[in-house]
PDB file of N, CA and C in Angstrom:
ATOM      1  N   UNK A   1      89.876  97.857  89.556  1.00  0.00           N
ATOM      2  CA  UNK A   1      90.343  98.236  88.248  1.00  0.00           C
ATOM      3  C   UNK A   1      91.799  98.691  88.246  1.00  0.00           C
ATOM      4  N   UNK A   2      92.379  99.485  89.440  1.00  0.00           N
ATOM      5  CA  UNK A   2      93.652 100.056  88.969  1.00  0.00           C
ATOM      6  C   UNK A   2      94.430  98.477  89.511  1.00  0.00           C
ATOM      7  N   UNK A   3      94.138  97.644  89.548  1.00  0.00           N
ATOM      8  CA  UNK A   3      95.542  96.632  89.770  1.00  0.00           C
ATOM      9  C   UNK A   3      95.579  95.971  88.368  1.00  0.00           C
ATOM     10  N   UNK A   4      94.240  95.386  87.400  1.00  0.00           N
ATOM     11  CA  UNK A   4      94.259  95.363  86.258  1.00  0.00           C
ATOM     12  C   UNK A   4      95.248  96.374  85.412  1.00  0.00           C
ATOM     13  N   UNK A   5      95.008  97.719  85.135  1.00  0.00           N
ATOM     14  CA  UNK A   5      95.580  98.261  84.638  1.00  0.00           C
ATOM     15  C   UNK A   5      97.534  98.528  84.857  1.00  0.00           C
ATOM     16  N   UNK A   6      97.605  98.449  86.027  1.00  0.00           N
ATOM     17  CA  UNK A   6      99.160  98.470  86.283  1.00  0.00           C
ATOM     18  C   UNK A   6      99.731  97.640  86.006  1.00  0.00           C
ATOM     19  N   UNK A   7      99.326  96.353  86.180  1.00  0.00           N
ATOM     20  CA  UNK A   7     100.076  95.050  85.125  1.00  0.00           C
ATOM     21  C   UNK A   7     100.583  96.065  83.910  1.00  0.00           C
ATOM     22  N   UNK A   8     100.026  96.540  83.396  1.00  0.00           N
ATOM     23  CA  UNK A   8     100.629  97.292  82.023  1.00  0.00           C
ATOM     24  C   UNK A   8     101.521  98.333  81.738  1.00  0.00           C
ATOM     25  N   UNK A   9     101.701  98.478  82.923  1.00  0.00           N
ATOM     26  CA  UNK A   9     102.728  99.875  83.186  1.00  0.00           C
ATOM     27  C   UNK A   9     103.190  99.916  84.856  1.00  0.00           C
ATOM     28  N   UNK A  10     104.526 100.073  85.316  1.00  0.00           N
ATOM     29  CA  UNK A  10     104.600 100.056  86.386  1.00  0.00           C
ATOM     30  C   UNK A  10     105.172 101.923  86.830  1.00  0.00           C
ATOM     31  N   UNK A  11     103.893 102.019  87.479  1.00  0.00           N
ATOM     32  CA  UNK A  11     104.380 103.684  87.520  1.00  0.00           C
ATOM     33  C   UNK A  11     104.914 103.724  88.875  1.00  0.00           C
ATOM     34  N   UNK A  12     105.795 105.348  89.047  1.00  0.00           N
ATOM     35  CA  UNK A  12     106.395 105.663  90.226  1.00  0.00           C
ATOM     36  C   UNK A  12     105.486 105.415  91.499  1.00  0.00           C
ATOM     37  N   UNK A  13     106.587 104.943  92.694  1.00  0.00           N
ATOM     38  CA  UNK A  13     106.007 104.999  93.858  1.00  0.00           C
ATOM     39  C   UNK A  13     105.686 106.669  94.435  1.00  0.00           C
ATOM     40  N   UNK A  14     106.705 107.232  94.133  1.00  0.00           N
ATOM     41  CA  UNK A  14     107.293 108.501  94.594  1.00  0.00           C
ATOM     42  C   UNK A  14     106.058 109.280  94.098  1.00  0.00           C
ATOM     43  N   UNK A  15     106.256 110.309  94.894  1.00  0.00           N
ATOM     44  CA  UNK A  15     105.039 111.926  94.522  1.00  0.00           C
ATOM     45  C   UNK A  15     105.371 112.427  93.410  1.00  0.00           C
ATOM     46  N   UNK A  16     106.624 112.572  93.902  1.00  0.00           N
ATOM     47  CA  UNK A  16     107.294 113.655  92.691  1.00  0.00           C
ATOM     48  C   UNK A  16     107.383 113.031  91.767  1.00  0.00           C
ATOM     49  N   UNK A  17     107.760 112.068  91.087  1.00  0.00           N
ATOM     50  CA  UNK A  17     108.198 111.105  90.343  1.00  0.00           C
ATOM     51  C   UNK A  17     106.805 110.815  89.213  1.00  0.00           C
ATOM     52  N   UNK A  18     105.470 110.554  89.842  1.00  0.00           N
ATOM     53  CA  UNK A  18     104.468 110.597  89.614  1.00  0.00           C
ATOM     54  C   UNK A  18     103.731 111.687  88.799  1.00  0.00           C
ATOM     55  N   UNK A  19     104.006 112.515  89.942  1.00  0.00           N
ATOM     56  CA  UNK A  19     103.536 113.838  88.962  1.00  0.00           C
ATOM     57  C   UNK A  19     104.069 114.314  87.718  1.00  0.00           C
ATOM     58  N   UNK A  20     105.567 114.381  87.785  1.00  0.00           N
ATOM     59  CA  UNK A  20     106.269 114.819  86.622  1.00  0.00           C
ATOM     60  C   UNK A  20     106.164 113.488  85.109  1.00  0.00           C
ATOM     61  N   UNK A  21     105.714 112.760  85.718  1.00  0.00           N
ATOM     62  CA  UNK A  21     105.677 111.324  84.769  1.00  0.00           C
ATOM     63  C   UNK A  21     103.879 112.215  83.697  1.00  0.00           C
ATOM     64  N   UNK A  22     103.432 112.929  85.165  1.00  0.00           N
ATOM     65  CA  UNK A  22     101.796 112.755  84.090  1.00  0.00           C
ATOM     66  C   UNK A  22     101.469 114.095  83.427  1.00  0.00           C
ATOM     67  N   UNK A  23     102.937 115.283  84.327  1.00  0.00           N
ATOM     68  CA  UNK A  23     103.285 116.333  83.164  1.00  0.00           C
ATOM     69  C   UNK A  23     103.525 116.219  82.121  1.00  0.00           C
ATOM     70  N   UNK A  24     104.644 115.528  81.886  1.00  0.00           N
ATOM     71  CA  UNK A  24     105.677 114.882  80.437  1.00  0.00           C
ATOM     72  C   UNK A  24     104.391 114.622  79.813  1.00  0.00           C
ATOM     73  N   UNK A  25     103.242 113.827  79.899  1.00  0.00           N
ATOM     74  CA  UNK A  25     102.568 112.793  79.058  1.00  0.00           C
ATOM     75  C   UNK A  25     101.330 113.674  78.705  1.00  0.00           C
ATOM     76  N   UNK A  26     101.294 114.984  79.352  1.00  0.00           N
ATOM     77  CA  UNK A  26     100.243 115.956  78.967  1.00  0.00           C
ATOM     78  C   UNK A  26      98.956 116.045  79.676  1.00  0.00           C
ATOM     79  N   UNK A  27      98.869 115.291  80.891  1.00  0.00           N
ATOM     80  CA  UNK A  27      97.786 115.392  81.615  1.00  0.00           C
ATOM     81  C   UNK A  27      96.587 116.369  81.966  1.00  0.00           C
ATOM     82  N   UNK A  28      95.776 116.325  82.033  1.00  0.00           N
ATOM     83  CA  UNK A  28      95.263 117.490  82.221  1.00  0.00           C
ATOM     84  C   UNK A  28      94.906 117.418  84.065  1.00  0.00           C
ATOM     85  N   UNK A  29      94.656 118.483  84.765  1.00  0.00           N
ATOM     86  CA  UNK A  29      94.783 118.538  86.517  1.00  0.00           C
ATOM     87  C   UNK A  29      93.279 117.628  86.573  1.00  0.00           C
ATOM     88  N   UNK A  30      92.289 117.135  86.820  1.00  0.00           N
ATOM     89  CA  UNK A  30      91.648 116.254  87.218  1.00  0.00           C
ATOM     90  C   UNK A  30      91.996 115.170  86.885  1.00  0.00           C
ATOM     91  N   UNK A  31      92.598 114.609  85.901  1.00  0.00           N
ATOM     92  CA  UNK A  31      93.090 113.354  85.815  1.00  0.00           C
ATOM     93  C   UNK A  31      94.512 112.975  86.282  1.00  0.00           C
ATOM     94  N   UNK A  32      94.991 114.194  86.575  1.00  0.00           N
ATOM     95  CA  UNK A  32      96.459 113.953  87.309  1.00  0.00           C
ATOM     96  C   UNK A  32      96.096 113.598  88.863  1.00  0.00           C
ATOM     97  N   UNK A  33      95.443 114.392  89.381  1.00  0.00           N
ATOM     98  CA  UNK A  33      94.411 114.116  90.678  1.00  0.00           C
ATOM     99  C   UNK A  33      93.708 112.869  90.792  1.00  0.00           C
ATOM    100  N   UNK A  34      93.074 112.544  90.016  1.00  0.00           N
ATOM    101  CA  UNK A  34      92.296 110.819  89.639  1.00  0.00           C
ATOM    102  C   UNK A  34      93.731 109.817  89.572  1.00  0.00           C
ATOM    103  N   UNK A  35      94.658 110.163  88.592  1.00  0.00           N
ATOM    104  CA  UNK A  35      96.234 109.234  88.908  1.00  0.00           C
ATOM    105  C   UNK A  35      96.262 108.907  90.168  1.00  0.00           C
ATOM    106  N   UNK A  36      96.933 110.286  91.050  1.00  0.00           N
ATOM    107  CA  UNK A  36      97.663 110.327  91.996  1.00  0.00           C
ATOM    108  C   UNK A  36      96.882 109.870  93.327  1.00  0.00           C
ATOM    109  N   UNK A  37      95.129 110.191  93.503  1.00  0.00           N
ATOM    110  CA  UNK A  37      94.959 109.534  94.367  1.00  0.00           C
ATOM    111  C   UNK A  37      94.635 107.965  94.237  1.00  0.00           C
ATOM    112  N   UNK A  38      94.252 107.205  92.587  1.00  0.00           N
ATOM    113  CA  UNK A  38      94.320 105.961  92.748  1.00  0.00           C
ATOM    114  C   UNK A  38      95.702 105.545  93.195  1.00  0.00           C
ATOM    115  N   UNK A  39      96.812 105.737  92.548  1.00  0.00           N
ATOM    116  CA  UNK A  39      97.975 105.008  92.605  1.00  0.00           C
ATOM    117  C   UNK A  39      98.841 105.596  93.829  1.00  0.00           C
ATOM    118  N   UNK A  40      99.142 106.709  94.273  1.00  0.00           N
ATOM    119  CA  UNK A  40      99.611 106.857  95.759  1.00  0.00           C
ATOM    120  C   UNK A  40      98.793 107.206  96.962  1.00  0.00           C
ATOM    121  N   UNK A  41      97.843 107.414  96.734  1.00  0.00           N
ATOM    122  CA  UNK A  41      96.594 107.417  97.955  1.00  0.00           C
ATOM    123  C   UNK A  41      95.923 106.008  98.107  1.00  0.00           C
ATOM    124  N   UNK A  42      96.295 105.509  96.880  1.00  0.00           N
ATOM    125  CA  UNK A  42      95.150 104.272  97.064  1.00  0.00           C
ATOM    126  C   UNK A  42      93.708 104.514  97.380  1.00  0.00           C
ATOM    127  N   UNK A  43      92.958 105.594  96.863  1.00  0.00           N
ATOM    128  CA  UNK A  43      91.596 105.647  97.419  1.00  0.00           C
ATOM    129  C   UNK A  43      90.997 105.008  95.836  1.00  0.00           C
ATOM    130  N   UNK A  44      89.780 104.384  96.435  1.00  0.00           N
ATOM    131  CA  UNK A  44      88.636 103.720  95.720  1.00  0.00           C
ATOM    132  C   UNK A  44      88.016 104.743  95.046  1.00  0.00           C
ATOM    133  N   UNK A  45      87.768 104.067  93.690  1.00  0.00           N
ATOM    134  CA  UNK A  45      86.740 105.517  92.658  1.00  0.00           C
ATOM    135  C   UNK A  45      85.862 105.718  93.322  1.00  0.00           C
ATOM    136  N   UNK A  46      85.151 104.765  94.293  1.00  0.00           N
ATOM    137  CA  UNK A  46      83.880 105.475  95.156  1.00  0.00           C
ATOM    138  C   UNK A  46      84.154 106.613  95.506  1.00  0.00           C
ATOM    139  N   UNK A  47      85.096 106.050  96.718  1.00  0.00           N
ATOM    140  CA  UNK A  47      85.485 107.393  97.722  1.00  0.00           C
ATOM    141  C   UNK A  47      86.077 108.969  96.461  1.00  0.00           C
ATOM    142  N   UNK A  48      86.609 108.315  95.651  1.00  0.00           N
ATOM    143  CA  UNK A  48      86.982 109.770  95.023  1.00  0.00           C
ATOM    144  C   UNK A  48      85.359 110.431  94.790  1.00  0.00           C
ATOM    145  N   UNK A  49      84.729 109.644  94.248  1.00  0.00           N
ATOM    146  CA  UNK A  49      83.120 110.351  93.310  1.00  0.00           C
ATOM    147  C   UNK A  49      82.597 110.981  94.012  1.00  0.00           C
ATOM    148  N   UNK A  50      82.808 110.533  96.096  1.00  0.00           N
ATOM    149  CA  UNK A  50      82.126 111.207  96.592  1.00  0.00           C
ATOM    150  C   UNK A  50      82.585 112.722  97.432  1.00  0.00           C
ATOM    151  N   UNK A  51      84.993 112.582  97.293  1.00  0.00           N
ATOM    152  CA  UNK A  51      85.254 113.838  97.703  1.00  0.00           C
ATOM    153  C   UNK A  51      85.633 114.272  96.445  1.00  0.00           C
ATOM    154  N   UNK A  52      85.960 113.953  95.710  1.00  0.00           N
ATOM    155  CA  UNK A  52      86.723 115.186  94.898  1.00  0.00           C
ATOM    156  C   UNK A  52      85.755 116.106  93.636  1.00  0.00           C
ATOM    157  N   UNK A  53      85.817 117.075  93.732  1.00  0.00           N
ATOM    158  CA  UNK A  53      85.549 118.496  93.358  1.00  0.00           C
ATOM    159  C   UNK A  53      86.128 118.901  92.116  1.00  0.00           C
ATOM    160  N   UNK A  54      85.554 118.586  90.725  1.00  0.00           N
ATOM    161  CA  UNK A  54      85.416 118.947  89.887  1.00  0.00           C
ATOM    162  C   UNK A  54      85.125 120.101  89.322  1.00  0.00           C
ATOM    163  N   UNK A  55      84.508 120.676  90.192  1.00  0.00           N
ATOM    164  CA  UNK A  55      84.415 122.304  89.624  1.00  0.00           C
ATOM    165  C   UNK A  55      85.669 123.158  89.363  1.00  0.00           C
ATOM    166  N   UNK A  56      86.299 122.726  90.929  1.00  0.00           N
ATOM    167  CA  UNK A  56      87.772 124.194  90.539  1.00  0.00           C
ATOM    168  C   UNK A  56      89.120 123.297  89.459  1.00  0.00           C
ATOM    169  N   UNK A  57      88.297 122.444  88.419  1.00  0.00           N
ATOM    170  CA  UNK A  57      89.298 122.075  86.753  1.00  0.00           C
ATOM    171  C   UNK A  57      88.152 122.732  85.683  1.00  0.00           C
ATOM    172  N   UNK A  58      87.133 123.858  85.997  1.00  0.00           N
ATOM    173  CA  UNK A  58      86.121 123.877  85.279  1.00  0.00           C
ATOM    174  C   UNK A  58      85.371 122.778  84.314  1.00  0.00           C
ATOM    175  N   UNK A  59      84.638 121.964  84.925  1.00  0.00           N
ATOM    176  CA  UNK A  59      84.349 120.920  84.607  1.00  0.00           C
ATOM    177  C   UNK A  59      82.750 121.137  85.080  1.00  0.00           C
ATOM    178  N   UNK A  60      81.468 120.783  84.382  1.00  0.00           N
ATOM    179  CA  UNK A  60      80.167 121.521  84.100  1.00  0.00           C
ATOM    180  C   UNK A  60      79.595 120.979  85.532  1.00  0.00           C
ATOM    181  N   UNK A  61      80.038 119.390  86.249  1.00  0.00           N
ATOM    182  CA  UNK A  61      79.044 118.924  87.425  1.00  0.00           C
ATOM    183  C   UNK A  61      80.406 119.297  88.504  1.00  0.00           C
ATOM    184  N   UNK A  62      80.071 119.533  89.892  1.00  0.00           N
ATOM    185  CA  UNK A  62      80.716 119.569  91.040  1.00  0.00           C
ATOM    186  C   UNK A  62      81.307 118.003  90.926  1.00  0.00           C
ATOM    187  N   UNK A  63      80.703 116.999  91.091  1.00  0.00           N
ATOM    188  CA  UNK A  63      81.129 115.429  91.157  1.00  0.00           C
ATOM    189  C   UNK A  63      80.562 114.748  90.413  1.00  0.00           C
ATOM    190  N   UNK A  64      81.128 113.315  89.756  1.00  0.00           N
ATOM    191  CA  UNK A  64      81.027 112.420  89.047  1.00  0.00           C
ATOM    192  C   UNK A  64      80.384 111.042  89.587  1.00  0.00           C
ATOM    193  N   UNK A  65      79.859 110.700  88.920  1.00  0.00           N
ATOM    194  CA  UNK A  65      79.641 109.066  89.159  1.00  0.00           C
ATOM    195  C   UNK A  65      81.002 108.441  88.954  1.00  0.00           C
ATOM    196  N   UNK A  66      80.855 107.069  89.748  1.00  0.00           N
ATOM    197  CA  UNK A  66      82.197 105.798  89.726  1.00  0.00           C
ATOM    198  C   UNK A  66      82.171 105.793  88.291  1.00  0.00           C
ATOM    199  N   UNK A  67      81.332 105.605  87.191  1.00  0.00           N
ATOM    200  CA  UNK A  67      81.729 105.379  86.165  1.00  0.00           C
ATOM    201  C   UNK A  67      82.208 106.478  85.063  1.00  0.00           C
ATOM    202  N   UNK A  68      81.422 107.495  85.687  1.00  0.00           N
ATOM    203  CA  UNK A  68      82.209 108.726  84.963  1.00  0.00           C
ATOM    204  C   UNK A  68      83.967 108.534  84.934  1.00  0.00           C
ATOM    205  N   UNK A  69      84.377 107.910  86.398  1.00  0.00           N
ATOM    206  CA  UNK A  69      85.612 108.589  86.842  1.00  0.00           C
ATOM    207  C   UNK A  69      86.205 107.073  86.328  1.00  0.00           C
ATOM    208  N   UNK A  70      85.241 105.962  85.731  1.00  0.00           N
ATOM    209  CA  UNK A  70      86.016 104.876  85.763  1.00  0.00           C
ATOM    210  C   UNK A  70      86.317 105.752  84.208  1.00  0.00           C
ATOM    211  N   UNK A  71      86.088 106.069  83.486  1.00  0.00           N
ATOM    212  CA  UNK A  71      85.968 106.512  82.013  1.00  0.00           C
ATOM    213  C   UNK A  71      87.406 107.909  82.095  1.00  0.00           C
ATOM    214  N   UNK A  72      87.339 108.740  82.808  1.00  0.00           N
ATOM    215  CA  UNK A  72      88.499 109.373  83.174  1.00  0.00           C
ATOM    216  C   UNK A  72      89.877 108.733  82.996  1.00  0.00           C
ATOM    217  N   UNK A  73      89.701 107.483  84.527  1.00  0.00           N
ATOM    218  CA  UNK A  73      90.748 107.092  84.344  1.00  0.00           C
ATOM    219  C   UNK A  73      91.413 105.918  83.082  1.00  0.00           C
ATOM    220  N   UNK A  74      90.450 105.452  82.564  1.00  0.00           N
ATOM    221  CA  UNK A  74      91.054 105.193  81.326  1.00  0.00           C
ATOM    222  C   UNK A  74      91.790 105.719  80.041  1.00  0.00           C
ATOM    223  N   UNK A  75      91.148 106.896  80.126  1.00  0.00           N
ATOM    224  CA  UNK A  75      91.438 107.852  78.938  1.00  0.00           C
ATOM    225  C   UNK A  75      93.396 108.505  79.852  1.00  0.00           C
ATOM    226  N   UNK A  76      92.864 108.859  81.403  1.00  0.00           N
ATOM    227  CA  UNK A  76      94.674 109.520  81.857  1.00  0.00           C
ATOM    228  C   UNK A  76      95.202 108.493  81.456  1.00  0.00           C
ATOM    229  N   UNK A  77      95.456 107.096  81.672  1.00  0.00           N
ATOM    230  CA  UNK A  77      96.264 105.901  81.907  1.00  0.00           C
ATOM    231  C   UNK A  77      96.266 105.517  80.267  1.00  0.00           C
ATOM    232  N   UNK A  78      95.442 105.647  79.146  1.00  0.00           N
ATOM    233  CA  UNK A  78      95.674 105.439  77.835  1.00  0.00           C
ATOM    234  C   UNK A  78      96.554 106.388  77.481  1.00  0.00           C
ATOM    235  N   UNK A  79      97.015 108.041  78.075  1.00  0.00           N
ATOM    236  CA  UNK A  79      97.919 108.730  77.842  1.00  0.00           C
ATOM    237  C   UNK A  79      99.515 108.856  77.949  1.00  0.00           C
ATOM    238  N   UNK A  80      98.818 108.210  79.218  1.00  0.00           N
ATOM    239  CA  UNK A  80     100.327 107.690  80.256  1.00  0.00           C
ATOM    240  C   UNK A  80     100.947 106.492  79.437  1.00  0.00           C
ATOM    241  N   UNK A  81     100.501 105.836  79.043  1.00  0.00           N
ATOM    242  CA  UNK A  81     101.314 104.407  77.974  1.00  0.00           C
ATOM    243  C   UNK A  81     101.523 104.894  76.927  1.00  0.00           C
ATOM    244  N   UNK A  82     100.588 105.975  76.140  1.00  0.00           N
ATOM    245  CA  UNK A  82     101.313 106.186  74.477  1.00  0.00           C
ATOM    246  C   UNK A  82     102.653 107.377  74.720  1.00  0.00           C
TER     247      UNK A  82
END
Protein backbone atom coordinates (compact mmCIF):
# COMPACT_ATOMS: atom_id res chain seq x y z
CA UNK A 1 0.00 0.00 0.00
CA UNK A 2 2.54 2.76 0.86
CA UNK A 3 4.16 2.62 -2.78
CA UNK A 4 0.51 3.12 -4.19
CA UNK A 5 0.02 6.00 -2.12
CA UNK A 6 3.42 7.91 -2.70
CA UNK A 7 2.88 8.10 -6.38
CA UNK A 8 0.73 10.97 -4.96
CA UNK A 9 2.96 12.82 -2.95
CA UNK A 10 6.66 12.57 -2.79
CA UNK A 11 7.58 13.00 0.88
CA UNK A 12 11.01 13.74 2.60
CA UNK A 13 13.75 11.23 2.70
CA UNK A 14 15.20 13.00 5.74
CA UNK A 15 13.97 12.46 9.61
CA UNK A 16 13.80 15.77 10.27
CA UNK A 17 12.31 16.89 7.21
CA UNK A 18 9.57 14.25 7.71
CA UNK A 19 8.61 14.99 10.92
CA UNK A 20 8.28 18.69 10.65
CA UNK A 21 6.31 18.07 7.22
CA UNK A 22 3.58 15.95 9.60
CA UNK A 23 3.78 18.80 12.37
CA UNK A 24 2.86 21.64 9.85
CA UNK A 25 -0.11 19.30 8.56
CA UNK A 26 -1.41 18.63 12.21
CA UNK A 27 -0.65 15.11 12.84
CA UNK A 28 -1.53 13.55 15.66
CA UNK A 29 1.76 11.19 17.51
CA UNK A 30 0.47 7.64 16.40
CA UNK A 31 0.05 8.53 13.01
CA UNK A 32 3.22 10.50 12.83
CA UNK A 33 4.82 7.15 14.15
CA UNK A 34 2.66 4.98 11.50
CA UNK A 35 4.25 7.87 8.73
CA UNK A 36 7.64 7.64 9.85
CA UNK A 37 8.01 4.01 10.30
CA UNK A 38 6.21 3.20 6.85
CA UNK A 39 8.14 5.76 4.86
CA UNK A 40 11.73 5.91 6.65
CA UNK A 41 11.82 2.59 8.43
CA UNK A 42 10.17 0.91 5.75
CA UNK A 43 8.48 -1.55 8.14
CA UNK A 44 5.34 -3.54 6.92
CA UNK A 45 1.80 -2.72 8.65
CA UNK A 46 2.22 -6.29 9.87
CA UNK A 47 5.30 -5.81 11.63
CA UNK A 48 4.01 -2.39 12.98
CA UNK A 49 0.42 -4.22 14.37
CA UNK A 50 2.58 -6.49 16.02
CA UNK A 51 5.36 -3.81 17.76
CA UNK A 52 3.93 -0.70 18.13
CA UNK A 53 2.11 0.36 21.33
CA UNK A 54 -0.80 2.31 21.21
CA UNK A 55 -1.48 2.81 24.62
CA UNK A 56 1.24 5.52 25.57
CA UNK A 57 -1.06 8.05 22.49
CA UNK A 58 -4.03 7.02 24.87
CA UNK A 59 -5.68 5.03 22.50
CA UNK A 60 -8.47 2.31 24.21
CA UNK A 61 -6.46 -1.25 22.65
CA UNK A 62 -2.52 -1.72 23.37
CA UNK A 63 -2.32 -2.86 19.37
CA UNK A 64 -4.20 -2.80 16.22
CA UNK A 65 -5.01 -5.06 13.49
CA UNK A 66 -3.19 -4.51 9.76
CA UNK A 67 -6.39 -3.06 8.90
CA UNK A 68 -7.00 -0.91 11.71
CA UNK A 69 -3.52 0.63 10.90
CA UNK A 70 -4.30 0.28 7.10
CA UNK A 71 -7.35 2.84 8.03
CA UNK A 72 -4.86 5.11 10.17
CA UNK A 73 -2.69 5.43 7.56
CA UNK A 74 -5.06 6.67 5.18
CA UNK A 75 -6.71 9.16 7.17
CA UNK A 76 -2.42 10.61 8.27
CA UNK A 77 -1.58 10.59 4.41
CA UNK A 78 -5.28 12.20 3.46
CA UNK A 79 -3.89 15.03 5.90
CA UNK A 80 -0.57 15.21 4.62
CA UNK A 81 -1.98 16.10 0.86
CA UNK A 82 -4.80 18.61 1.95
Amino acid sequence: MPRRLKALMTLPTNKDNLIELCREKGLNGYEMEIILRIYWKKQSLAYISYNMDFSKYGKPQRYYSVRSLNNFHKEAFIKLIS
